[in-house]
PDB file of N, CA and C in Angstrom:
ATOM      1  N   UNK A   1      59.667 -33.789 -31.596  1.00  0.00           N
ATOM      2  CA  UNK A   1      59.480 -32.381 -31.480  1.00  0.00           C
ATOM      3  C   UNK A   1      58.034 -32.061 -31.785  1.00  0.00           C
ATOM      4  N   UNK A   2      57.250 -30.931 -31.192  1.00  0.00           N
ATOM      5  CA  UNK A   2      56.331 -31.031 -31.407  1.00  0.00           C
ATOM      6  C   UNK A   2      55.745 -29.479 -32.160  1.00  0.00           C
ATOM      7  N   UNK A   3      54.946 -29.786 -33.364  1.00  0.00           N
ATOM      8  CA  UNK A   3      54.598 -29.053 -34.105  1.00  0.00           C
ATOM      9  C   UNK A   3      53.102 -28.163 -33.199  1.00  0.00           C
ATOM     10  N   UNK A   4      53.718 -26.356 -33.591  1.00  0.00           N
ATOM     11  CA  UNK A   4      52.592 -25.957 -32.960  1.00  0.00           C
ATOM     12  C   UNK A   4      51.719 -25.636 -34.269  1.00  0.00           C
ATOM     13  N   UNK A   5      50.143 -26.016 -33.488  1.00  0.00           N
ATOM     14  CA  UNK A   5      49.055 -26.151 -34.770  1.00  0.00           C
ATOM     15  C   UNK A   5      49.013 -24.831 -35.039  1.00  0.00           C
ATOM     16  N   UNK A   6      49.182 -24.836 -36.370  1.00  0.00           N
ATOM     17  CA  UNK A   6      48.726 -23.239 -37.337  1.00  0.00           C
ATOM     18  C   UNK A   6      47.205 -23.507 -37.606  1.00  0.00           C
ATOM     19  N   UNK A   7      46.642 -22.268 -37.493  1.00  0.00           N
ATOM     20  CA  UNK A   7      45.056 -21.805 -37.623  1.00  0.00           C
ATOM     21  C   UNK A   7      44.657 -22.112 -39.032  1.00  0.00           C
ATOM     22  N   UNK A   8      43.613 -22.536 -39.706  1.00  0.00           N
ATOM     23  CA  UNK A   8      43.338 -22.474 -40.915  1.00  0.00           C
ATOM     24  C   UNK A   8      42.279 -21.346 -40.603  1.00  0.00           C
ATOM     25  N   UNK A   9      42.489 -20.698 -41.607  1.00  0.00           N
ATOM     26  CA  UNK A   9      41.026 -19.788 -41.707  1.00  0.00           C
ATOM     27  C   UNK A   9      39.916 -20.251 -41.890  1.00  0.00           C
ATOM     28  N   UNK A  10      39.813 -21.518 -42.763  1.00  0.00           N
ATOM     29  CA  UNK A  10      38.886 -21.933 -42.999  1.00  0.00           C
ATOM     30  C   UNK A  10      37.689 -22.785 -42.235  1.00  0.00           C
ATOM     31  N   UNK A  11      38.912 -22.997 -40.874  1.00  0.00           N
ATOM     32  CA  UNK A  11      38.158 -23.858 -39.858  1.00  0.00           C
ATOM     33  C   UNK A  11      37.270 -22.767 -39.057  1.00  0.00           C
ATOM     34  N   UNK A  12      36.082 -23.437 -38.446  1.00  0.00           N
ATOM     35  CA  UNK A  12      35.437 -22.839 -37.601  1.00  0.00           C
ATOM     36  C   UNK A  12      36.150 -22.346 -35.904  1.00  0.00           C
ATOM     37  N   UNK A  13      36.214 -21.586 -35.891  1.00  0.00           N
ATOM     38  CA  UNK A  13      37.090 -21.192 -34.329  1.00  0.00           C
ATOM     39  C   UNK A  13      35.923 -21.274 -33.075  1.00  0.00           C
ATOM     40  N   UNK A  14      36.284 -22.497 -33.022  1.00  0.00           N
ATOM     41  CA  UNK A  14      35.461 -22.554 -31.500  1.00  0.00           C
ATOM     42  C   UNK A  14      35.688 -21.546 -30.219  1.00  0.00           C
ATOM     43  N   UNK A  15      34.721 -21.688 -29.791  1.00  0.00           N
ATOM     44  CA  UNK A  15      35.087 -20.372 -28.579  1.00  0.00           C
ATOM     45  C   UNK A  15      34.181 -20.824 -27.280  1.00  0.00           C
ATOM     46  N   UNK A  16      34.423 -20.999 -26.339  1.00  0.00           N
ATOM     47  CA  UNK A  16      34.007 -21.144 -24.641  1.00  0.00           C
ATOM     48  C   UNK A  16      33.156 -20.217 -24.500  1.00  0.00           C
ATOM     49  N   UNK A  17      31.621 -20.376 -24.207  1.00  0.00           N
ATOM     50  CA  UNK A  17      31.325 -19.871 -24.064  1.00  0.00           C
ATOM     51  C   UNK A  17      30.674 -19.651 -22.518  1.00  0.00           C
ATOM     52  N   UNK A  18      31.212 -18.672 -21.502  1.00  0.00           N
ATOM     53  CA  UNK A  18      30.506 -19.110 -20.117  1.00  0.00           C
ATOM     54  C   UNK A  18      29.386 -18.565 -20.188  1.00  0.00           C
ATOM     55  N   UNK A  19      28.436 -19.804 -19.442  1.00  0.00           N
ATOM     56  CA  UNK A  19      27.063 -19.622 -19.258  1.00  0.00           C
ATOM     57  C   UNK A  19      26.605 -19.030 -18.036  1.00  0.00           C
ATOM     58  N   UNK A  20      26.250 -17.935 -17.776  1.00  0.00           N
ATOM     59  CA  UNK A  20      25.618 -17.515 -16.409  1.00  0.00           C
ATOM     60  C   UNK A  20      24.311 -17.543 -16.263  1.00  0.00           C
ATOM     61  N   UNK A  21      23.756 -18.299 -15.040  1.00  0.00           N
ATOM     62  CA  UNK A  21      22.341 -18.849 -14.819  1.00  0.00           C
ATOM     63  C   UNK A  21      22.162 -17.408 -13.942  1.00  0.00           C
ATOM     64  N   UNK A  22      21.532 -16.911 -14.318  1.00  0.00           N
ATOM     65  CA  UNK A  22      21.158 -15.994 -12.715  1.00  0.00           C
ATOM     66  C   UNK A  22      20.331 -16.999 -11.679  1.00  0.00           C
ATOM     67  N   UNK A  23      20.175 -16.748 -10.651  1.00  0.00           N
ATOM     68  CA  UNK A  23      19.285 -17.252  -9.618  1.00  0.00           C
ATOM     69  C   UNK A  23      18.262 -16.337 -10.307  1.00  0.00           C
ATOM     70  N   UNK A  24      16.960 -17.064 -10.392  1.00  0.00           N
ATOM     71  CA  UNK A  24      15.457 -16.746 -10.235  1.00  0.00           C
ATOM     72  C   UNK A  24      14.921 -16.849  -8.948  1.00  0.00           C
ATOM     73  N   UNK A  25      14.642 -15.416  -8.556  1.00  0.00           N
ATOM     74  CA  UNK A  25      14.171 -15.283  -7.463  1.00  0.00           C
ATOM     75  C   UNK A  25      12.393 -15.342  -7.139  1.00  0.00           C
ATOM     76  N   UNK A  26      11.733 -15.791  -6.369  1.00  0.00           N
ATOM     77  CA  UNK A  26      10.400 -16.316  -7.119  1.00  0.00           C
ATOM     78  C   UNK A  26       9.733 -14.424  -7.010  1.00  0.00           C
ATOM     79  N   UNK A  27       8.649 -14.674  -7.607  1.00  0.00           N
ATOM     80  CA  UNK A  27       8.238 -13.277  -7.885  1.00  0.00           C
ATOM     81  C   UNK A  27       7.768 -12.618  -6.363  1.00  0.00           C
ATOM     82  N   UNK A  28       7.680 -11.591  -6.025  1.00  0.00           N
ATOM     83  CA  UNK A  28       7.236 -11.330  -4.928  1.00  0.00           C
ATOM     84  C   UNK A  28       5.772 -10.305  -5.045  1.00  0.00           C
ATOM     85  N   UNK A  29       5.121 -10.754  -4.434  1.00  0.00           N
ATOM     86  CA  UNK A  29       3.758 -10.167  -4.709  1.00  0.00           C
ATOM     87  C   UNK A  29       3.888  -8.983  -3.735  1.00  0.00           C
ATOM     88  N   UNK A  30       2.852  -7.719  -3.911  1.00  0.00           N
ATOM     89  CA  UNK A  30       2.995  -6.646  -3.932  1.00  0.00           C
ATOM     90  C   UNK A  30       2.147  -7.111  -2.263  1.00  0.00           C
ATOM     91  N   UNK A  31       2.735  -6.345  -0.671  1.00  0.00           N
ATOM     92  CA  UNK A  31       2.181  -6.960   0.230  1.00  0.00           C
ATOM     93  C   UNK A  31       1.873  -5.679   0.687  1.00  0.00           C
ATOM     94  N   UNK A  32       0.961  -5.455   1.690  1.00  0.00           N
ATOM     95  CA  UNK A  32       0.471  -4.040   2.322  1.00  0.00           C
ATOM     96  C   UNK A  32      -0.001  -4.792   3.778  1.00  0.00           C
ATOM     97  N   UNK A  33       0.126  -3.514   4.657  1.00  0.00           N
ATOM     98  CA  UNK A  33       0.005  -4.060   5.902  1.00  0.00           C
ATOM     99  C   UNK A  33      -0.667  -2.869   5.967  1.00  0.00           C
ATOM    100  N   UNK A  34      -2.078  -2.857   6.857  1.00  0.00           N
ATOM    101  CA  UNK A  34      -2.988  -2.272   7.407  1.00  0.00           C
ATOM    102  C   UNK A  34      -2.252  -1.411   8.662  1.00  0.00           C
ATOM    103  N   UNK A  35      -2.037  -0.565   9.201  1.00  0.00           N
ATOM    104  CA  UNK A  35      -1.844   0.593  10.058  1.00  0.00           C
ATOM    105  C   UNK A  35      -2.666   1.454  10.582  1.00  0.00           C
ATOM    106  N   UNK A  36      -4.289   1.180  10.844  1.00  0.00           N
ATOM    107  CA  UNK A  36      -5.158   1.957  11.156  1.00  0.00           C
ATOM    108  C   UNK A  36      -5.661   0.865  11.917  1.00  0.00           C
ATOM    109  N   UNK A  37      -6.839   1.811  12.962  1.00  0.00           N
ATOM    110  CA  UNK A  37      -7.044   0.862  13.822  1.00  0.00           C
ATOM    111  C   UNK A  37      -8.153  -0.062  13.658  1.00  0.00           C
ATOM    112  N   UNK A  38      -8.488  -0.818  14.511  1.00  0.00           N
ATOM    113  CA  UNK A  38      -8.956  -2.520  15.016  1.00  0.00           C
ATOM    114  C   UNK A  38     -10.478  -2.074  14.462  1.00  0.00           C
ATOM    115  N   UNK A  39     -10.892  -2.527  13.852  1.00  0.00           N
ATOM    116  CA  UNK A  39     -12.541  -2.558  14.136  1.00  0.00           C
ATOM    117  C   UNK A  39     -13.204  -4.141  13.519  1.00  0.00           C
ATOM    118  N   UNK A  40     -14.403  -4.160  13.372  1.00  0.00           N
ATOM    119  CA  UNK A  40     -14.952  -5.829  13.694  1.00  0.00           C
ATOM    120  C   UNK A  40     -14.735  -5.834  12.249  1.00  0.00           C
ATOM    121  N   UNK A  41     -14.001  -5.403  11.124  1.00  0.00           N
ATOM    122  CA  UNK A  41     -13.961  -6.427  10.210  1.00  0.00           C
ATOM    123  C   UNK A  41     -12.320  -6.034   9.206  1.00  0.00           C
ATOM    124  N   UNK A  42     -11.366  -5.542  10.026  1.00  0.00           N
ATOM    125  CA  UNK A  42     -10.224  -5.364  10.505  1.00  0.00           C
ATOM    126  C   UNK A  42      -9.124  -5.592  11.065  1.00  0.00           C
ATOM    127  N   UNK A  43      -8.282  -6.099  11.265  1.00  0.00           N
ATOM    128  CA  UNK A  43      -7.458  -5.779  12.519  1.00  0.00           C
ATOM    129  C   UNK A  43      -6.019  -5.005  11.714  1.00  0.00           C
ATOM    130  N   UNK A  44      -5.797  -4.367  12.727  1.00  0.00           N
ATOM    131  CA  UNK A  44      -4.199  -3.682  12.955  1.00  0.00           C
ATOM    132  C   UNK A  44      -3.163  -4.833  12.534  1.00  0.00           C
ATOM    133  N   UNK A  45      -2.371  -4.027  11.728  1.00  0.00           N
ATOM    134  CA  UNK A  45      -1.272  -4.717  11.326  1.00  0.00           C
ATOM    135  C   UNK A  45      -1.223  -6.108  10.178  1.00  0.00           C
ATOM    136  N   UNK A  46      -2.641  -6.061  10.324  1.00  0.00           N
ATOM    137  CA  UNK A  46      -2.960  -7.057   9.204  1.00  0.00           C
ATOM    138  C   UNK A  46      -1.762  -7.157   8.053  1.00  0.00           C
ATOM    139  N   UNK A  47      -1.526  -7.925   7.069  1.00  0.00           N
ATOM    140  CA  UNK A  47      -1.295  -8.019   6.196  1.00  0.00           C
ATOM    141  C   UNK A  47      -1.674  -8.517   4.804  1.00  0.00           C
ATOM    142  N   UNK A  48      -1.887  -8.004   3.633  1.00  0.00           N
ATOM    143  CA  UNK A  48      -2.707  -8.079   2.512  1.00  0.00           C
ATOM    144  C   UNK A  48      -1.929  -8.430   1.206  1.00  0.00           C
ATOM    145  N   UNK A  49      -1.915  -9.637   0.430  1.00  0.00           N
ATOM    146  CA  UNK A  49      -1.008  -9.560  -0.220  1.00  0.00           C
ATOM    147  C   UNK A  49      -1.949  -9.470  -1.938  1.00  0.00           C
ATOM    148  N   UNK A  50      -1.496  -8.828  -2.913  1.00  0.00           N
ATOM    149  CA  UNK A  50      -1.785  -8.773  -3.919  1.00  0.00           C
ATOM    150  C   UNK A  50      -2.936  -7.535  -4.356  1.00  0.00           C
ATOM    151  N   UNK A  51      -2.649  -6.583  -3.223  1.00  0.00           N
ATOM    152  CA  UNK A  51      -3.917  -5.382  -3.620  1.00  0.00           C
ATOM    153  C   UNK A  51      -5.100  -5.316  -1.996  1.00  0.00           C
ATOM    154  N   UNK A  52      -5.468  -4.693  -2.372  1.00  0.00           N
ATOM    155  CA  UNK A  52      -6.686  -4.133  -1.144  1.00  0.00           C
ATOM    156  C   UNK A  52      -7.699  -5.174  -0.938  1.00  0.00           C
ATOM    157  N   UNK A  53      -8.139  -5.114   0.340  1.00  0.00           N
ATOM    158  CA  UNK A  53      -9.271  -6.640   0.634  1.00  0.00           C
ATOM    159  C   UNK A  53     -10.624  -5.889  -0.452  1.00  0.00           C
ATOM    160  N   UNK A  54     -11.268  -6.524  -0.876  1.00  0.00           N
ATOM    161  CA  UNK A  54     -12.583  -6.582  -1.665  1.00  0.00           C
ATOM    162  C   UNK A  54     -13.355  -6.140  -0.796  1.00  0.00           C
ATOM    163  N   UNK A  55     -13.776  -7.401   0.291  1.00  0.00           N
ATOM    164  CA  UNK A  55     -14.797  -6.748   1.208  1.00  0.00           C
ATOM    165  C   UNK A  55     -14.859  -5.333   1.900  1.00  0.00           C
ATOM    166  N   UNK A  56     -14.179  -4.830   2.021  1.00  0.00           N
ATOM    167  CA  UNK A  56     -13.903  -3.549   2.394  1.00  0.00           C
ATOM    168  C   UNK A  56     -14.693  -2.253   0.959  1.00  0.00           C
ATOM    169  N   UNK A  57     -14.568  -2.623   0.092  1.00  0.00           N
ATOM    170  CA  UNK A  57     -15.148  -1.615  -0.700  1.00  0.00           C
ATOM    171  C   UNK A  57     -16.358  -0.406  -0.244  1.00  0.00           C
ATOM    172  N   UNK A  58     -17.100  -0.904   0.193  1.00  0.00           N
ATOM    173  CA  UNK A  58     -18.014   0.247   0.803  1.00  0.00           C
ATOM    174  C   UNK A  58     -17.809   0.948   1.680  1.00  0.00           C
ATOM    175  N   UNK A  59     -16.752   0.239   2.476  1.00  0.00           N
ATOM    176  CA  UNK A  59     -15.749   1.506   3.922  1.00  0.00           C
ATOM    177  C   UNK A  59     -14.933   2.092   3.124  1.00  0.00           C
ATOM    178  N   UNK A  60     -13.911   1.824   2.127  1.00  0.00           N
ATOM    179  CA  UNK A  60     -13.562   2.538   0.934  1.00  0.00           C
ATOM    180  C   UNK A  60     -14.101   3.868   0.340  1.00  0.00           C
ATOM    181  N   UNK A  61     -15.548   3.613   0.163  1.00  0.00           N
ATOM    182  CA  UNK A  61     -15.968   4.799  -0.379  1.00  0.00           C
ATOM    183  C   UNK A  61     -16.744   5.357   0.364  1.00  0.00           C
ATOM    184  N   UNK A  62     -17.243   5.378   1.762  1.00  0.00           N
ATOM    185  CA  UNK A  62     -17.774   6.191   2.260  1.00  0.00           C
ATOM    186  C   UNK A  62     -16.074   6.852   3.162  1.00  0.00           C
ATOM    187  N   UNK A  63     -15.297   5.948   3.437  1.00  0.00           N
ATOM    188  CA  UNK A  63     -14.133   6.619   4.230  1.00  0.00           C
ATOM    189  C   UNK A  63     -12.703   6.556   3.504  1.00  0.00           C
ATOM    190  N   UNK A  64     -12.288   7.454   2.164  1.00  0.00           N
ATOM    191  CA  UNK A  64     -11.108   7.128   1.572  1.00  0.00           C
ATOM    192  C   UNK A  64      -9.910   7.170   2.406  1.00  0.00           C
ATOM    193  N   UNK A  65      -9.836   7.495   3.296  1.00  0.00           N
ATOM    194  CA  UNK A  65      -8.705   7.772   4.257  1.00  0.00           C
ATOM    195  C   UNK A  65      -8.436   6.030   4.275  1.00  0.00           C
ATOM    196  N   UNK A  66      -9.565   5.402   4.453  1.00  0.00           N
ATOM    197  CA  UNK A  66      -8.598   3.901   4.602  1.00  0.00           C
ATOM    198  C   UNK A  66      -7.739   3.395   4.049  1.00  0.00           C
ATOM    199  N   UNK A  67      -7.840   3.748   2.408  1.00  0.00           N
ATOM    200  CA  UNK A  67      -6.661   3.471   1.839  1.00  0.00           C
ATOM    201  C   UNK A  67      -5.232   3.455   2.164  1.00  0.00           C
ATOM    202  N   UNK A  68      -5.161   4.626   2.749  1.00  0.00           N
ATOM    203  CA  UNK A  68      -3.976   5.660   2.524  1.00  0.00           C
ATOM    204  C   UNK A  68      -3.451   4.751   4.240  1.00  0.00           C
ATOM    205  N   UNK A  69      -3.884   3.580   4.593  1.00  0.00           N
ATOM    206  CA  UNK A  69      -4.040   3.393   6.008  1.00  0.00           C
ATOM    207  C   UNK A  69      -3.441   1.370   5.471  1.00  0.00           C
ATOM    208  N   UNK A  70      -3.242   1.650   4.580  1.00  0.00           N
ATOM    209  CA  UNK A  70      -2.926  -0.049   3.771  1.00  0.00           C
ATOM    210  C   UNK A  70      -1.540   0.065   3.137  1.00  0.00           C
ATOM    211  N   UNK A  71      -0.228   0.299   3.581  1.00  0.00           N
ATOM    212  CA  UNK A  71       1.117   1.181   3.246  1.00  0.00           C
ATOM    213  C   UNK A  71       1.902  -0.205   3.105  1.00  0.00           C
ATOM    214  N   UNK A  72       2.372  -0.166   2.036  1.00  0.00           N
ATOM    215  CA  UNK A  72       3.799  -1.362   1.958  1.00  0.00           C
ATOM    216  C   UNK A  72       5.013  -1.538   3.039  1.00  0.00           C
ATOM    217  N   UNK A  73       5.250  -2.535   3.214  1.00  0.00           N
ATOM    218  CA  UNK A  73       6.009  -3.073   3.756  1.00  0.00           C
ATOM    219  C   UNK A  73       7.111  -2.566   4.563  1.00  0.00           C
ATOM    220  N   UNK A  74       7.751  -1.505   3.317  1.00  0.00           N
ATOM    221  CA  UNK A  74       9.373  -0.737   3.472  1.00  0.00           C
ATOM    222  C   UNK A  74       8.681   0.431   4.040  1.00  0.00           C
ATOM    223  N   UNK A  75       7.688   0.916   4.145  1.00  0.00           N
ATOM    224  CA  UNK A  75       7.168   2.709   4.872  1.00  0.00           C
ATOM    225  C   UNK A  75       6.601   1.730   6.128  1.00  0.00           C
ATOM    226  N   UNK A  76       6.761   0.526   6.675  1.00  0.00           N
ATOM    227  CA  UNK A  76       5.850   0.328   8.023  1.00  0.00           C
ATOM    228  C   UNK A  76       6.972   1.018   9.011  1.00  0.00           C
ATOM    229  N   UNK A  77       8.205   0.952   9.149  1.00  0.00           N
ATOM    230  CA  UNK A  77       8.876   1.322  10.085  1.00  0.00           C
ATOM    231  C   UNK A  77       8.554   3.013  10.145  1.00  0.00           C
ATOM    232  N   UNK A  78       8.776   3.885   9.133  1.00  0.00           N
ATOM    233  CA  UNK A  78       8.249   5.518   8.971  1.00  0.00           C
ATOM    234  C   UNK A  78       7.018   5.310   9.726  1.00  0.00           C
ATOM    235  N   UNK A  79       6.093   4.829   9.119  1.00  0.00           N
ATOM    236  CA  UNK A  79       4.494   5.090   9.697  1.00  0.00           C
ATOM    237  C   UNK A  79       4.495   4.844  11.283  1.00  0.00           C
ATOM    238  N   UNK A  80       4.942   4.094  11.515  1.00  0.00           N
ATOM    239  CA  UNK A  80       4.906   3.824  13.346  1.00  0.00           C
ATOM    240  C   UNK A  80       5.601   5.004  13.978  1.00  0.00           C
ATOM    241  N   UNK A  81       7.050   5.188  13.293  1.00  0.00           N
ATOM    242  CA  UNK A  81       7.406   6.559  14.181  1.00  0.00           C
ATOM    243  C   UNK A  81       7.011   7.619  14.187  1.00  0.00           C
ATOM    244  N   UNK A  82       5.833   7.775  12.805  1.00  0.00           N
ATOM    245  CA  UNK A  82       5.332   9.414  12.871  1.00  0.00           C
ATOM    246  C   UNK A  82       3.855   9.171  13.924  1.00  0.00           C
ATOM    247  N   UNK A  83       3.068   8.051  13.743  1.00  0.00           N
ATOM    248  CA  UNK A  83       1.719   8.175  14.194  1.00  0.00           C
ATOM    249  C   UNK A  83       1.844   8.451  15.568  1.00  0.00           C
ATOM    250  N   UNK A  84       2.634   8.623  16.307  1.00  0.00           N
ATOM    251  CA  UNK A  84       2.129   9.041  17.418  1.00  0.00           C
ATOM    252  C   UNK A  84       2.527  10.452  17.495  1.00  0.00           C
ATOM    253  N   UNK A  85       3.172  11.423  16.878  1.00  0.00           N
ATOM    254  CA  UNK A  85       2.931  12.467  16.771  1.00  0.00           C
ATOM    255  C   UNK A  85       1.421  13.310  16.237  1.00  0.00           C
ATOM    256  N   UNK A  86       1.013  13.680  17.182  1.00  0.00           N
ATOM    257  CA  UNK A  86      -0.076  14.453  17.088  1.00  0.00           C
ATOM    258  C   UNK A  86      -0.192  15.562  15.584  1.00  0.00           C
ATOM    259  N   UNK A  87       1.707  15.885  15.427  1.00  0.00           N
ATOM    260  CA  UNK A  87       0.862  17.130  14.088  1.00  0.00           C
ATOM    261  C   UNK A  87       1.397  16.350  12.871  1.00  0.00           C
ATOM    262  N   UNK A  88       1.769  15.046  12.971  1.00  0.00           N
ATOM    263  CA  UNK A  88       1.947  14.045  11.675  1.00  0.00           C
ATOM    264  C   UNK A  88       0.511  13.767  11.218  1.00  0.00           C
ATOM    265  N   UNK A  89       0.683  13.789   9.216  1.00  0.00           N
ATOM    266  CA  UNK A  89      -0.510  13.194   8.407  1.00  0.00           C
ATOM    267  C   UNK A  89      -0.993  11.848   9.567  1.00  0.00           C
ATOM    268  N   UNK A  90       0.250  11.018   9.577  1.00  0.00           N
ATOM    269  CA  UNK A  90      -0.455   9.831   9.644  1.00  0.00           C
ATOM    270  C   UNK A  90      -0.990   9.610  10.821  1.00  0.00           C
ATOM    271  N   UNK A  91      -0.569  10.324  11.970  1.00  0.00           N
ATOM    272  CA  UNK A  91      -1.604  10.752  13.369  1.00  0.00           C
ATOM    273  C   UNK A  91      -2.765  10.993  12.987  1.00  0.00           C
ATOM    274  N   UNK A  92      -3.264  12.315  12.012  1.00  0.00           N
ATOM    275  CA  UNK A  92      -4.431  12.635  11.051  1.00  0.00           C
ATOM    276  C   UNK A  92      -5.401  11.260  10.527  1.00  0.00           C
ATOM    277  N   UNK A  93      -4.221  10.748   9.584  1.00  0.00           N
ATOM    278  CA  UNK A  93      -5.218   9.886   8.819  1.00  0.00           C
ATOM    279  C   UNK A  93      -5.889   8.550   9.951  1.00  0.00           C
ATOM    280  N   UNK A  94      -5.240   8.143  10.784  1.00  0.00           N
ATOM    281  CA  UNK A  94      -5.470   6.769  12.078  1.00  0.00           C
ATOM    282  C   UNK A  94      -6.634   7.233  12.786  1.00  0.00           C
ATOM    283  N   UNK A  95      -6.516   9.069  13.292  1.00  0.00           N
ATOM    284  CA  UNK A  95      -7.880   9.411  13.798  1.00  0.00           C
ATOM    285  C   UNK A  95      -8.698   9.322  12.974  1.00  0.00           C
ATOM    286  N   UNK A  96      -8.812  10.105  11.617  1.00  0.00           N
ATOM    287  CA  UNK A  96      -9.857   9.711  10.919  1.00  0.00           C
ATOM    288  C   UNK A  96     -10.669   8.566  10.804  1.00  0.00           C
ATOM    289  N   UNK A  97      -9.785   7.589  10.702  1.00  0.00           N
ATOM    290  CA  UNK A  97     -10.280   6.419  10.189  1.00  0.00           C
ATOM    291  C   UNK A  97     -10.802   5.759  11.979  1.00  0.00           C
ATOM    292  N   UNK A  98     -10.540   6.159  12.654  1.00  0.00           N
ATOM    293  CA  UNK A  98     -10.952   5.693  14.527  1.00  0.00           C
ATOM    294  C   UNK A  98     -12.212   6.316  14.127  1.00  0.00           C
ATOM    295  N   UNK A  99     -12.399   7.399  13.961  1.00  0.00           N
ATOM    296  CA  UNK A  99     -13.692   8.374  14.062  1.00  0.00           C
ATOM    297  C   UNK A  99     -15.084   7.871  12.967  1.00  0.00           C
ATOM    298  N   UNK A 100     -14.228   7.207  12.351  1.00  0.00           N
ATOM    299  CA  UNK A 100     -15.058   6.455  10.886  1.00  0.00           C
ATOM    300  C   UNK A 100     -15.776   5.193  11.840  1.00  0.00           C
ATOM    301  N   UNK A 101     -15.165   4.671  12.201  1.00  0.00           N
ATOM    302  CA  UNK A 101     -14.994   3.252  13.065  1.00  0.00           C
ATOM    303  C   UNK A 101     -16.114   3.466  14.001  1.00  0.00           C
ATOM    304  N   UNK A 102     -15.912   3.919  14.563  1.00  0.00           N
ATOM    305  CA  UNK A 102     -17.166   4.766  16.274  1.00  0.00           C
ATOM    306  C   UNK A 102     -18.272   4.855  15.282  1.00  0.00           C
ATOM    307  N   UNK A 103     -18.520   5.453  14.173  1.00  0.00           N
ATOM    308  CA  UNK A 103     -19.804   5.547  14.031  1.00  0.00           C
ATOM    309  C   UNK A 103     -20.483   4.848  12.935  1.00  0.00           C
ATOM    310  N   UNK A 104     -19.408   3.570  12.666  1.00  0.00           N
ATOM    311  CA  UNK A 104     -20.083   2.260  12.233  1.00  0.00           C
ATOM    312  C   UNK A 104     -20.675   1.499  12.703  1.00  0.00           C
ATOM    313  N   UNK A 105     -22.267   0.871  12.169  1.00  0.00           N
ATOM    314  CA  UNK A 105     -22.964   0.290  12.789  1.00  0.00           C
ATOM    315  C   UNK A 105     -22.712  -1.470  12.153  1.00  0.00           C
ATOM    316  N   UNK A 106     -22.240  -2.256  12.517  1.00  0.00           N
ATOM    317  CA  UNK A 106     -22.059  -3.646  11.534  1.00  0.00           C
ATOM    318  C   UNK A 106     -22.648  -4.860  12.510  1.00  0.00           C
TER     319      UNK A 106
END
């Protein structure tokens, strides 16, 4: 016959503990894709990962609109469907930055 084991208090009560690993997903760096147009030290659609190109700094500050022309990833689909509307910002900001372009000398 078989004796069922009685608990001592005194024993340590083991306990199962489940371990959950999450998946580590590797980090994803912050990416921007250019949306303004082509010029000789440029191109459309570019992509930029980890912040704004360096070399660009002086088109930066004579033309801030470029910034605003370097949009993450998840707004590229928005930005394409508004820019070709004529009374959309981002129609606005693409001419700007065309009009910047024409009267760069490089």
């Amino acid at each position: 016959m078989s004796k069922a084991k009685e608990s001592n208090p005194e024993e340590p009560v083991l306990k199962k503990e489940k371990v959950v690993k999450e998946a580590s997903a590797p980090i994803q760096a912050d990416v921007f894709i250019y949306v303004g147009p082509t010029s000789k030290r440029l191109t459309r659609y570019a992509s930029f990962t980890n912040g704004l190109p360096t070399h660009l700094e002086e088109h930066f500050t004579a033309c801030p609109v470029l910034r605003k022309l370097f949009i993450p990833v998840e707004e590229f689909m928005q930005f394409e469907q508004h820019v070709t509307d004529s009374s959309s910002v981002e129609y606005m900001l693409f001419q700007k930055a065309s009009d910047y372009f024409k009267g760069v000398k490089e």
